[in-house]
Protein backbone atom coordinates (compact mmCIF):
# COMPACT_ATOMS: atom_id res chain seq x y z
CA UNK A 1 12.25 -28.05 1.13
CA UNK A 2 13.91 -30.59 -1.53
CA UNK A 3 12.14 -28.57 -4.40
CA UNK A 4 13.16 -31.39 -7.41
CA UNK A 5 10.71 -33.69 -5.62
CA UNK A 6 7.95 -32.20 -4.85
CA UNK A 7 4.92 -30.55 -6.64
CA UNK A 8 3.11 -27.57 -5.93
CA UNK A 9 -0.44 -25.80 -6.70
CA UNK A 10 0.01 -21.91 -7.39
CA UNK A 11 -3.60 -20.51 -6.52
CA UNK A 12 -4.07 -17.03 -8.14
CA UNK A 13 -1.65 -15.93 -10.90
CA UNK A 14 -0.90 -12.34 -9.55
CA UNK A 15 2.30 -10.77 -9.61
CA UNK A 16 3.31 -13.04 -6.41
CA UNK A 17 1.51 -15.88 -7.98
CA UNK A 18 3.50 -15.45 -10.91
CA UNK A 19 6.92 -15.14 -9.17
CA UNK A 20 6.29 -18.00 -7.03
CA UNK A 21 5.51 -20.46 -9.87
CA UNK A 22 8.50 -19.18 -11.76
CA UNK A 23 10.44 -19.48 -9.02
CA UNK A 24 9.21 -22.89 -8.20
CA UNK A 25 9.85 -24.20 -11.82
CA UNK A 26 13.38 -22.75 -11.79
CA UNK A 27 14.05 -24.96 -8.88
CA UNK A 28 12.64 -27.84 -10.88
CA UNK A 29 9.75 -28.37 -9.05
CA UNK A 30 6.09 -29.76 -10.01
CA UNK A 31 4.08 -27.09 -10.49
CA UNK A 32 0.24 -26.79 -11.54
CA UNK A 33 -1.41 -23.46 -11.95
CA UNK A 34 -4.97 -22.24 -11.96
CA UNK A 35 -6.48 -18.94 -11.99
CA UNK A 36 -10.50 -18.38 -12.69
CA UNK A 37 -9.91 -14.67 -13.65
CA UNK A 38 -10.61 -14.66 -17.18
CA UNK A 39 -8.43 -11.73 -19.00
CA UNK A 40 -5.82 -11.45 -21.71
CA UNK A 41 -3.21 -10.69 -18.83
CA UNK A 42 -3.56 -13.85 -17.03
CA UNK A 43 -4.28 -15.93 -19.94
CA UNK A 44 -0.66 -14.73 -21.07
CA UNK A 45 0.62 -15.75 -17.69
CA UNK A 46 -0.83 -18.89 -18.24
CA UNK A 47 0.29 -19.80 -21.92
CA UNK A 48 4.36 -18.25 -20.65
CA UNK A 49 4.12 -20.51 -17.20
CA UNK A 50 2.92 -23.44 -19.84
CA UNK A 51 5.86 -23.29 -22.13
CA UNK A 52 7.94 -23.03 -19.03
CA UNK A 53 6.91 -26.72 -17.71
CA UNK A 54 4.25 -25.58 -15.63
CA UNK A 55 0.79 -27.59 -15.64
CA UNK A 56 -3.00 -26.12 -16.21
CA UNK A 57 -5.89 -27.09 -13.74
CA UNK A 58 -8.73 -27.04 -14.72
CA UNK A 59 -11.26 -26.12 -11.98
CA UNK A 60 -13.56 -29.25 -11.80
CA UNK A 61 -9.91 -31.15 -11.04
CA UNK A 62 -8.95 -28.77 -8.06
CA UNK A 63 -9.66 -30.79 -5.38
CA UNK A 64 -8.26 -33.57 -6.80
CA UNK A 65 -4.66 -31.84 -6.55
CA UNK A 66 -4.99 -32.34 -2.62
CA UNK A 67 -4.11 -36.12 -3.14
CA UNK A 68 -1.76 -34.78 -6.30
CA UNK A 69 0.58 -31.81 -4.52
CA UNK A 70 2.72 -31.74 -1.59
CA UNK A 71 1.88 -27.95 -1.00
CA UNK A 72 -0.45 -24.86 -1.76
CA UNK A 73 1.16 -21.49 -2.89
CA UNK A 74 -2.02 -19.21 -2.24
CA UNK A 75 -1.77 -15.70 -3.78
CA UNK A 76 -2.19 -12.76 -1.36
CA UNK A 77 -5.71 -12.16 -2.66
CA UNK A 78 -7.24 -15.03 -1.86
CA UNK A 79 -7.77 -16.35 2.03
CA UNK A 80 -6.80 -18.62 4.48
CA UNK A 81 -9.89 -19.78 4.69
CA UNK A 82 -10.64 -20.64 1.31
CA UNK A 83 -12.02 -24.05 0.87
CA UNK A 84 -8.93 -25.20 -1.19
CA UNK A 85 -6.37 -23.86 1.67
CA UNK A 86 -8.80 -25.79 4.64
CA UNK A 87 -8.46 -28.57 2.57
CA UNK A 88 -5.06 -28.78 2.22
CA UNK A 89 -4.54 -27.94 5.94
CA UNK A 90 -6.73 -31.00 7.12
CA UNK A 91 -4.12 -33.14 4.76
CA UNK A 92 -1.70 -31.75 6.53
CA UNK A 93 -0.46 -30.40 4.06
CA UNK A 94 1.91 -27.04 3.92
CA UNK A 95 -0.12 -24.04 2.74
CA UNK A 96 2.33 -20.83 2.16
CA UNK A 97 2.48 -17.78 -0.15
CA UNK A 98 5.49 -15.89 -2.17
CA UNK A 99 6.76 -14.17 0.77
CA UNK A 100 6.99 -17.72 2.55
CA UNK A 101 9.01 -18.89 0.04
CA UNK A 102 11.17 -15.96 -0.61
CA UNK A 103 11.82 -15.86 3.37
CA UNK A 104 13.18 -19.40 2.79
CA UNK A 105 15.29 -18.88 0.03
CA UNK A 106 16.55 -15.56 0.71
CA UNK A 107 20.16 -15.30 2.33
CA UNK A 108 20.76 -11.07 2.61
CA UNK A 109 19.59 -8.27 4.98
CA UNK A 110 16.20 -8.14 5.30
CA UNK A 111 14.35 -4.84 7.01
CA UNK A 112 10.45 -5.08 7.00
CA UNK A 113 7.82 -2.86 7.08
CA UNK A 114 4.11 -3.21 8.21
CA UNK A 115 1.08 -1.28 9.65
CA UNK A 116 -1.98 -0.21 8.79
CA UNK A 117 -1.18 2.85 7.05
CA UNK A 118 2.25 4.39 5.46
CA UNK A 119 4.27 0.94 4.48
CA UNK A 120 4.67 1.86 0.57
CA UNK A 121 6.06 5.59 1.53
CA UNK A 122 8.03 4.09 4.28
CA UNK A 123 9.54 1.22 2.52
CA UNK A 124 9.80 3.87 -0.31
CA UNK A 125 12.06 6.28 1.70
CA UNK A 126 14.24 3.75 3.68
CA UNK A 127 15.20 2.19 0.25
CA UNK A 128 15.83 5.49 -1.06
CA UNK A 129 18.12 6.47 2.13
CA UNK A 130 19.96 2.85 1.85
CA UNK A 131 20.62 3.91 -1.71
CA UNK A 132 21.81 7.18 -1.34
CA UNK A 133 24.23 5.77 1.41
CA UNK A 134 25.71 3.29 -1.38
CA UNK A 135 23.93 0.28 -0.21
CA UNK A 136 22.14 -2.24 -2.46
CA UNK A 137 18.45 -2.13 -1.46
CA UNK A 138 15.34 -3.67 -3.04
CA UNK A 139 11.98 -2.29 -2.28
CA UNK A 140 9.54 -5.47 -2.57
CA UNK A 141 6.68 -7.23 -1.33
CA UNK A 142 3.52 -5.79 -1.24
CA UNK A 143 4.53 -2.40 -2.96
CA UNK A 144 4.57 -4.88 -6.01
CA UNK A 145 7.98 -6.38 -6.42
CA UNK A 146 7.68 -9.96 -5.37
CA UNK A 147 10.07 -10.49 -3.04
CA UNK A 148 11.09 -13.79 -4.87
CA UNK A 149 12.71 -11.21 -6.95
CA UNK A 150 15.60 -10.75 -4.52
CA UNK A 151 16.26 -14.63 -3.85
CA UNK A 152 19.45 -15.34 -6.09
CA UNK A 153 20.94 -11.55 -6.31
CA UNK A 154 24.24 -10.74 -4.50
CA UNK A 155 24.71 -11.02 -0.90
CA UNK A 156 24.83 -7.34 -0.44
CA UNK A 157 21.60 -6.75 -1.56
CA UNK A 158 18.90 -5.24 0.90
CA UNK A 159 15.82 -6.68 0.74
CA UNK A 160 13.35 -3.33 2.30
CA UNK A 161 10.13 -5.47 2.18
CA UNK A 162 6.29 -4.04 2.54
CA UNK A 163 4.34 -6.79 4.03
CA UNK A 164 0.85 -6.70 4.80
CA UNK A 165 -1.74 -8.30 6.84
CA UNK A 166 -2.73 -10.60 3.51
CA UNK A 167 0.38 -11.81 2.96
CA UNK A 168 0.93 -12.60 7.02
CA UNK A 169 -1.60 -15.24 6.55
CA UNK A 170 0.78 -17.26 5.35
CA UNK A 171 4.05 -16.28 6.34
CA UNK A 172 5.03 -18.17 9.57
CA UNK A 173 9.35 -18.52 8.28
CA UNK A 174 10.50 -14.83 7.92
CA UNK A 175 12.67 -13.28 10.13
CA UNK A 176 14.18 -9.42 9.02
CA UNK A 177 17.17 -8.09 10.77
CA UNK A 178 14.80 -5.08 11.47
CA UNK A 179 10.60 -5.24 11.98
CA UNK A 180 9.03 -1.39 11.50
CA UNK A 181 5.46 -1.39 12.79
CA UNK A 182 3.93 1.68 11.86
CA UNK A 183 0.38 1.58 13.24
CA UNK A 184 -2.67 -0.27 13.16
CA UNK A 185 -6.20 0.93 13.03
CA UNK A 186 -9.43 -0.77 11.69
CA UNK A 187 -8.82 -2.07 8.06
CA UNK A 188 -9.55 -5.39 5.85
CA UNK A 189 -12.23 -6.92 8.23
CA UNK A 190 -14.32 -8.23 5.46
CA UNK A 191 -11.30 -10.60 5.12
CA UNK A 192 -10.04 -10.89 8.97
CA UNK A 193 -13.48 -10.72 10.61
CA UNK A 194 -12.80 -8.82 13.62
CA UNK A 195 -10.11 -6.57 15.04
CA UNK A 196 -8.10 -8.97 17.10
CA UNK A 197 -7.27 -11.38 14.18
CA UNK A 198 -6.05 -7.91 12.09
CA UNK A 199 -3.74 -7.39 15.34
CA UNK A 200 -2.83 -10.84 15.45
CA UNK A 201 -1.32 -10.99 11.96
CA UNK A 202 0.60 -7.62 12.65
CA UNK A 203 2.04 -9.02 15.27
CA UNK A 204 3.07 -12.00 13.63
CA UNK A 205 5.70 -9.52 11.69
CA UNK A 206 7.57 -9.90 15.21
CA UNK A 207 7.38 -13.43 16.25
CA UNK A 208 10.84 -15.06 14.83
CA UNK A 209 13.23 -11.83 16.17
CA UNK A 210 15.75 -12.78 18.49
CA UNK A 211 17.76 -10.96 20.58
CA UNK A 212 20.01 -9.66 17.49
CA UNK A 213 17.31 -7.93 15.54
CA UNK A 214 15.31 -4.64 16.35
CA UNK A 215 11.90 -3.99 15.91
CA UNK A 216 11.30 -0.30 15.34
CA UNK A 217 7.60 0.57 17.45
CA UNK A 218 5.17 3.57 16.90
CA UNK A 219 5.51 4.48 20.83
CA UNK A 220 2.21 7.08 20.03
CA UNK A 221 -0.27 4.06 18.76
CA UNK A 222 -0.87 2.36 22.08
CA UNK A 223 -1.53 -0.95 20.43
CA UNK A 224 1.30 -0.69 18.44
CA UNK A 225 3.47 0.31 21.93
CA UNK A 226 2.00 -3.19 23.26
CA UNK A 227 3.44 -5.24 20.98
CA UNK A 228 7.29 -4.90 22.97
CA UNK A 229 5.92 -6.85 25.78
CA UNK A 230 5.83 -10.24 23.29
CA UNK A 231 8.93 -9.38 21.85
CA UNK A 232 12.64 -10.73 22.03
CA UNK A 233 14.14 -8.47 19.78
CA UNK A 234 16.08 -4.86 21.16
CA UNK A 235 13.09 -1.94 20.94
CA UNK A 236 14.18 1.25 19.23
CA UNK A 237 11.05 3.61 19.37
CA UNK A 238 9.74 6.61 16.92
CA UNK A 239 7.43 9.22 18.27
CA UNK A 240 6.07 12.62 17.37
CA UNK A 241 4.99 13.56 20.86
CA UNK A 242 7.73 12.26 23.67
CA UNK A 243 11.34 12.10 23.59
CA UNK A 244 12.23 8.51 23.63
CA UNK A 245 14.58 5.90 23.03
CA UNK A 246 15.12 6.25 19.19
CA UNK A 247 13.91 8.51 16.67
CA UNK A 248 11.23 11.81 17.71
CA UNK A 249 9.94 14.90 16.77
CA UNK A 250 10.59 18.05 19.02
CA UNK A 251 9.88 21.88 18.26
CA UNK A 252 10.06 21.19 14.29
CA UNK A 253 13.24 18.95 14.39
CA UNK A 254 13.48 15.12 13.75
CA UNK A 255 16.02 13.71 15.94
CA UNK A 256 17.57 10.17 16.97
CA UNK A 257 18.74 9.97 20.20
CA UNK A 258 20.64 13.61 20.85
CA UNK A 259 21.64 13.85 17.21
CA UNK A 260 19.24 16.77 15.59
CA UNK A 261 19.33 15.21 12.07
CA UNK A 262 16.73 17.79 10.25
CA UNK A 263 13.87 20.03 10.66
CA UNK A 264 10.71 19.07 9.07
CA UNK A 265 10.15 22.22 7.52
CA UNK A 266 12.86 20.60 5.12
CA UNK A 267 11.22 17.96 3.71
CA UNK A 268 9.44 18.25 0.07
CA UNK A 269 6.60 16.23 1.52
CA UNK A 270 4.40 17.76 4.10
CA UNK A 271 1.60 16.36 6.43
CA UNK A 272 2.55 14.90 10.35
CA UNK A 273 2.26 10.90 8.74
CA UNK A 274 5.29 11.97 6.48
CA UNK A 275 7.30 12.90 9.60
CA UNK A 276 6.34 9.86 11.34
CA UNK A 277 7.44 7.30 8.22
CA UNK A 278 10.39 9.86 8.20
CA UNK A 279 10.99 8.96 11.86
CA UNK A 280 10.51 5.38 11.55
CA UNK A 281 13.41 5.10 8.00
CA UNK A 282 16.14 7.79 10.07
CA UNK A 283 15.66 4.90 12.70
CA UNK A 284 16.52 2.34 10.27
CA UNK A 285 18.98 3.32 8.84
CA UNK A 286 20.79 4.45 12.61
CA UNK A 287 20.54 0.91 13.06
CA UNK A 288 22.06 0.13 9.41
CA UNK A 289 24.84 2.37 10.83
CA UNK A 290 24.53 4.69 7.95
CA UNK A 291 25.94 8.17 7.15
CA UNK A 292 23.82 10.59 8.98
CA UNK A 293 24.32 13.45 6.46
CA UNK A 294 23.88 11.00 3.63
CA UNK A 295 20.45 9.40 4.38
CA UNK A 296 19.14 12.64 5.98
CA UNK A 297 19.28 14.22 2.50
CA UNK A 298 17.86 11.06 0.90
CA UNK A 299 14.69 11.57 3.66
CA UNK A 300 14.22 15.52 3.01
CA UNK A 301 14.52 14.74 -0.91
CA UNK A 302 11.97 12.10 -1.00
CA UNK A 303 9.11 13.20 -3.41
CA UNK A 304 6.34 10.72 -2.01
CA UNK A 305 4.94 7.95 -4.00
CA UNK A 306 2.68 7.80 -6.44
CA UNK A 307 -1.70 7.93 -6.11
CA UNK A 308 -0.70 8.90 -2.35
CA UNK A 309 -1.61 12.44 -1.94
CA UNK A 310 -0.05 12.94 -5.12
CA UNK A 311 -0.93 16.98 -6.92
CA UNK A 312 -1.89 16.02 -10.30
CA UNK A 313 -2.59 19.67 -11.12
CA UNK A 314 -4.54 22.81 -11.32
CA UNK A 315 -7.28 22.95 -13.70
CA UNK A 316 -9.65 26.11 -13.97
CA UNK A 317 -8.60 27.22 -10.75
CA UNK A 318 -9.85 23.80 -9.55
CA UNK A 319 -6.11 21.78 -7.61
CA UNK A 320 -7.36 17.59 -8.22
CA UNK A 321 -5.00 15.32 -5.88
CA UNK A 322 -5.37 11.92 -6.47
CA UNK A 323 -4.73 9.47 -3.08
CA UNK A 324 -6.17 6.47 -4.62
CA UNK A 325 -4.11 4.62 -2.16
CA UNK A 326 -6.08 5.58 0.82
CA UNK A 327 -8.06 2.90 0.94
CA UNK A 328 -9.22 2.80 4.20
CA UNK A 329 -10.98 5.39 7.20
CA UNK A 330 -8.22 6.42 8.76
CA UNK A 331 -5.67 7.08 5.56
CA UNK A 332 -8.75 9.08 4.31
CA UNK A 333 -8.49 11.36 7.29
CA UNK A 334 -5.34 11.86 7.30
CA UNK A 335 -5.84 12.89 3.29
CA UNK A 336 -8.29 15.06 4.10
CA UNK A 337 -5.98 16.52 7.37
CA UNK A 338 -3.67 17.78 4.92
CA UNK A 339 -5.67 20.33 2.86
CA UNK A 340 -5.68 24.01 3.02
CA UNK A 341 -8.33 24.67 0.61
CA UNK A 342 -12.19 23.88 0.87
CA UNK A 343 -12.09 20.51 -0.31
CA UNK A 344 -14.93 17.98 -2.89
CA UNK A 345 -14.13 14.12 -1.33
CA UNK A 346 -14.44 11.26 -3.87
CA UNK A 347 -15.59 7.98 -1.24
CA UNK A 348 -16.62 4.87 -2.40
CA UNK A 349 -15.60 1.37 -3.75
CA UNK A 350 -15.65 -2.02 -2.72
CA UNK A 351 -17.08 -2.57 1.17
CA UNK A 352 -14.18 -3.49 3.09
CA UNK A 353 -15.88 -3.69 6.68
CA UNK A 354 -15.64 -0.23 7.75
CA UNK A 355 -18.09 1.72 10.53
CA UNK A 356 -17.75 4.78 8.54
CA UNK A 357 -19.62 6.58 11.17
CA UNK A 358 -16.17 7.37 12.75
CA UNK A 359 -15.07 8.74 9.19
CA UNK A 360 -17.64 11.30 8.80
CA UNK A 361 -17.37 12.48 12.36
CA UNK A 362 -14.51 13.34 11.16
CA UNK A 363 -15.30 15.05 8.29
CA UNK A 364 -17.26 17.35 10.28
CA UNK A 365 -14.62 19.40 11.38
CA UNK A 366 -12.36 19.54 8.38
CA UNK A 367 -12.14 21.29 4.83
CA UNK A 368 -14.27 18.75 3.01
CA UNK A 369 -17.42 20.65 2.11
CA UNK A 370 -19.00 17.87 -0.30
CA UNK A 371 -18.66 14.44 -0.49
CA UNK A 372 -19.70 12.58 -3.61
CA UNK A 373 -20.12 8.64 -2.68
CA UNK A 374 -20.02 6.15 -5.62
CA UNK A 375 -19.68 2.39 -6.20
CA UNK A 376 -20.34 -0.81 -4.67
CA UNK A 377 -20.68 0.89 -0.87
CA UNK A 378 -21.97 4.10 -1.78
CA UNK A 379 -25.15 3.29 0.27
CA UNK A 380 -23.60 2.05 3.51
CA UNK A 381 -21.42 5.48 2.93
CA UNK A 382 -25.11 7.72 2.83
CA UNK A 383 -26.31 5.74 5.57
CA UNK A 384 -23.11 6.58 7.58
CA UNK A 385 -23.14 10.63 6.67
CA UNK A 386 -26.70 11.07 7.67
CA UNK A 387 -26.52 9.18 10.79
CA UNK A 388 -23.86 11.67 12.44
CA UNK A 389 -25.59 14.64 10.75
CA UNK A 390 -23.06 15.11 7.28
CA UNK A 391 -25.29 16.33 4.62
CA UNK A 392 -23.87 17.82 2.30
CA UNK A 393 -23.49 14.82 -0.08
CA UNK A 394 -24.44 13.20 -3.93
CA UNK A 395 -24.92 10.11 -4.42
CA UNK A 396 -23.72 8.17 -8.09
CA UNK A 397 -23.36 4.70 -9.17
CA UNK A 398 -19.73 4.77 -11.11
CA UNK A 399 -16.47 6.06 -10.53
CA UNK A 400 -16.83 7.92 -13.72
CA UNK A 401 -19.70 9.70 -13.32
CA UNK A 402 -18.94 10.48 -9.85
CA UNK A 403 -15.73 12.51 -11.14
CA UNK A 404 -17.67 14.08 -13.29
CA UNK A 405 -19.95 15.31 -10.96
CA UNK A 406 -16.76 16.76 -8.61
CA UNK A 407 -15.50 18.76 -11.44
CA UNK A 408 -19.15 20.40 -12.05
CA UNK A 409 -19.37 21.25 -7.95
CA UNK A 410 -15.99 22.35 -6.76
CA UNK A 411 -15.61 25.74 -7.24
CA UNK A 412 -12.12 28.41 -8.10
CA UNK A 413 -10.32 28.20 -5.16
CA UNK A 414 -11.39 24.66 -4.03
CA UNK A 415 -9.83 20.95 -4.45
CA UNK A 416 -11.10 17.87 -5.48
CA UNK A 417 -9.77 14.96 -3.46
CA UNK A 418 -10.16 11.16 -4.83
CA UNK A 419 -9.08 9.53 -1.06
CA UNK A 420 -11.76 6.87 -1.50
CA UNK A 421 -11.84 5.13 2.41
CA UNK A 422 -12.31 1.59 0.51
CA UNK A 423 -11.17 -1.25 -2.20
CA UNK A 424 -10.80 -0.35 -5.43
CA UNK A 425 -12.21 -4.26 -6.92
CA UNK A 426 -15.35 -3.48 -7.74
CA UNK A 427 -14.47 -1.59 -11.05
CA UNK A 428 -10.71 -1.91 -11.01
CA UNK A 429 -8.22 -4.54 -10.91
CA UNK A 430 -5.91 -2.34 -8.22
CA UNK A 431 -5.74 1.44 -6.41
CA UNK A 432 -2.93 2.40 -9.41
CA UNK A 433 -5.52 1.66 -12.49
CA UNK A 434 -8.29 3.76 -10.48
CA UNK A 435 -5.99 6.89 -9.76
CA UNK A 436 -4.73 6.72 -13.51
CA UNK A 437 -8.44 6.87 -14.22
CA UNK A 438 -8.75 9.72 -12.27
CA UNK A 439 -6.15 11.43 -13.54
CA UNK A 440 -7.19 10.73 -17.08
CA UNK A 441 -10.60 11.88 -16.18
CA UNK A 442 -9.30 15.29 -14.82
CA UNK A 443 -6.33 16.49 -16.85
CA UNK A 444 -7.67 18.35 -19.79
CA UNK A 445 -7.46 16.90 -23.39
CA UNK A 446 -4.89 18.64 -25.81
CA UNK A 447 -6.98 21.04 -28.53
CA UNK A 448 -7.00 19.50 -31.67
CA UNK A 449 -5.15 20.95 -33.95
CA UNK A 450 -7.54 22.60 -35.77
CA UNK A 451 -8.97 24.33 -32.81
CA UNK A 452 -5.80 25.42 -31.50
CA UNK A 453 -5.13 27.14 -35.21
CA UNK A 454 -8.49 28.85 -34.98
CA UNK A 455 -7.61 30.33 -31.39
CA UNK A 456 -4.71 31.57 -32.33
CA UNK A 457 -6.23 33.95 -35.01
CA UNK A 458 -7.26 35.70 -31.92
CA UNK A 459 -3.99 35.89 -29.49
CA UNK A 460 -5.39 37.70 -26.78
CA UNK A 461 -8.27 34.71 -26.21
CA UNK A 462 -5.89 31.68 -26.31
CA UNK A 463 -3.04 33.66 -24.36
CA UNK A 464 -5.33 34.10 -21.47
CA UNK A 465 -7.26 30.60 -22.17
CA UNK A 466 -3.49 29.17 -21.13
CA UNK A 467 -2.98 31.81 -18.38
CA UNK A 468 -6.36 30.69 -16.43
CA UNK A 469 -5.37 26.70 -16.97
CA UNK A 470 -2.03 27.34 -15.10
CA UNK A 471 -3.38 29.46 -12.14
């Protein structure tokens, strides 16, 4: 693309919205901008982008920028089929997103991660391993670094790339040195209509490999394990039930290929999905050629990542752990697998197109004694629970009353989990601002000062007032 002579629409001023249109103006491009969100953030965006050369739309002159602009630069969040992006299309007319153009631009190593569950903690851990092996690696993408970001650094840079199904839409150019599907299970159908187009767009992730690049397959998600029949790229597998070619799991050790590289016992993070993203970034960075006793320690180091199963504390006897990220039915689960104490479930949010039948069957058999259901879905959540028989539930209509109402049922000994099985959009602008809420919401508020003075005219009350918080 001859950038200097050609002009561009940036749809949706996000954080890849953003990137692209500075990016875009860098390169001394035309570039217009419009966003309908109406907040201080993007109006800032707006007013920097505007100094910058860049030119405000306003929205009853949209459609007249598919005569004005050479190409659309949608934003993640908005879809394919958006009447903008169909118009442009039946111009013939190139419709891409920041990942598009970053896969255009960018020169370095690529490795790319995607699935329907674990991509932040995976990209998370194989940057951390590259690192700790002395290698220059970038985690961008959809963990929130635009990968524009990377375009322009050194050529020993790493770009270790989340990429979702959102973001596929538009990305037909990219081709990583290594493709990690994780797995893929029923998410974002509100948006992709039906399974099949979800699988489509995962797939997609593998379509440009040649015979020099891997792609690194769950071999235990069958769908996952079908995608090496379309592929040209060398398989390398990862599974926690058979010994294969690659990385697996046998008697408490993760190995790769003969090599025993650590037990699992090791690792700070717990849970069977940790050992599996474990598995998938030891396999990566194998194929990076990297210092086995170097990015081993990186892996059993590896702290997690934040609002996914993340402790926030222990409050009255009550442990809160906020997995604000688990935005769908089968990350919930897999929350909800990993606790050892009776358990209060937070669910609720914006619909994203679940049968959550299948997640309350589930339920049914675990530690989570209560579910309290709350925002925009909290109905079609109640109508799932009673049909299998789950009872034991309360119904509220906002996030904060609904944590609230948590902290007044669970009981000593018990946990509050906020693992909400949907979209966050219906009171927050992202999964981060709702777990901050929540962990605002739970931590207790300093005493004032005043109070704390009184207290401690009786030491015996506030010594043991401390000694019960910290239990």
């Amino acid at each position: 693309m001859y950038l200097q002579r050609q002009s561009f629409l940036v749809l949706g001023l996000s954080r890849s919205g953003a990137a692209a249109a500075e990016f875009l103006l860098s390169r001394r491009a035309t570039v217009y901008i419009y966003d309908d969100i109406e907040s201080d953030k993007v109006r800032r965006q707006v007013d920097e982008l505007e100094k910058n050369g860049a030119k405000r739309v306003e929205k009853q002159k949209l459609t007249e920028m598919v005569e004005i602009c050479d190409a659309l630069v949608l934003s993640p969040g908005i879809p394919i089929d958006h009447p903008l992006a169909v118009a442009f299309k039946r111009a013939k007319k190139a419709v891409l997103g920041e990942t598009e153009l970053a896969a255009r631009y960018f020169k370095g190593l690529a490795v790319a991660v995607t699935g329907t569950n674990g991509k932040t903690t995976t990209v998370s851990m194989i940057e951390q391993a590259l690192r700790a092996s002395g290698l220059n690696a970038v985690a961008c993408g959809n963990i929130g670094a635009p990968m524009l970001g990377v375009v322009g650094k050194s050529e020993d840079t790493v770009a270790v790339a989340e990429i979702s199904s959102f973001q596929m839409e538009t990305l037909n150019s990219f081709c990583p040195h290594i493709a990690v599907v994780l797995n893929i299970s029923e998410d974002h159908l509100s948006r992709h209509y039906n399974m099949e187009n979800y699988i489509f767009l995962k797939r997609k992730l593998l379509k440009n490999l040649s015979e020099a690049e891997f792609a690194v397959l769950n071999y235990d998600d069958q769908l996952v394990r079908q995608f090496s029949e379309n592929t040209k790229a060398r398989v390398i597998w990862f599974s926690m039930r058979e010994k294969v070619n690659g990385a697996y799991y046998k008697d408490g050790d993760l190995y790769f290929g003969e090599e025993k590289l650590f037990s699992a016992g090791e690792m700070l993070t717990g849970g069977v999905h940790n050992i599996q993203n474990a598995l998938a970034a030891a396999a990566v960075a194998k194929l990076l050629g990297l210092e086995t006793q170097k990015f081993v320690k990186a892996l059993i180091e590896f702290k997690g990542v934040k609002h996914r199963i993340e402790l926030v504390g222990t409050f009255d006897g009550v442990t809160y752990i906020d997995d604000s990220k688990g935005t769908n039915v089968d990350a919930t689960l897999k929350a909800v697998a990993c606790m050892t104490a009776e358990t209060v479930l937070l669910l609720g949010g914006k619909d994203k197109g679940y049968d959550y039948q299948k997640l309350f069957e589930g339920l049914k058999n675990s530690k989570a004694v209560c579910a309290i259901l709350y925002g925009e879905n909290r109905f079609k959540l109640l109508d799932a629970a009673r049909a299998v028989g789950f009872t034991n539930v309360a119904v509220c209509i906002g996030f904060d009353h609904a944590v609230y109402m948590a902290k007044m049922v669970a009981v000593k000994g018990q946990t509050v989990l906020l693992s909400p099985a949907s979209a966050s959009f219906d009171e927050f602008t992202s999964y981060e601002e709702r777990g901050e809420r929540f962990v605002s919401l739970v931590t207790p508020k300093e005493e004032p000062e005043s109070a704390a003075a009184s207290n401690a005219a009786d030491g015996f009350t506030a010594l043991g007032a401390r000694e019960e918080e910290n239990e």
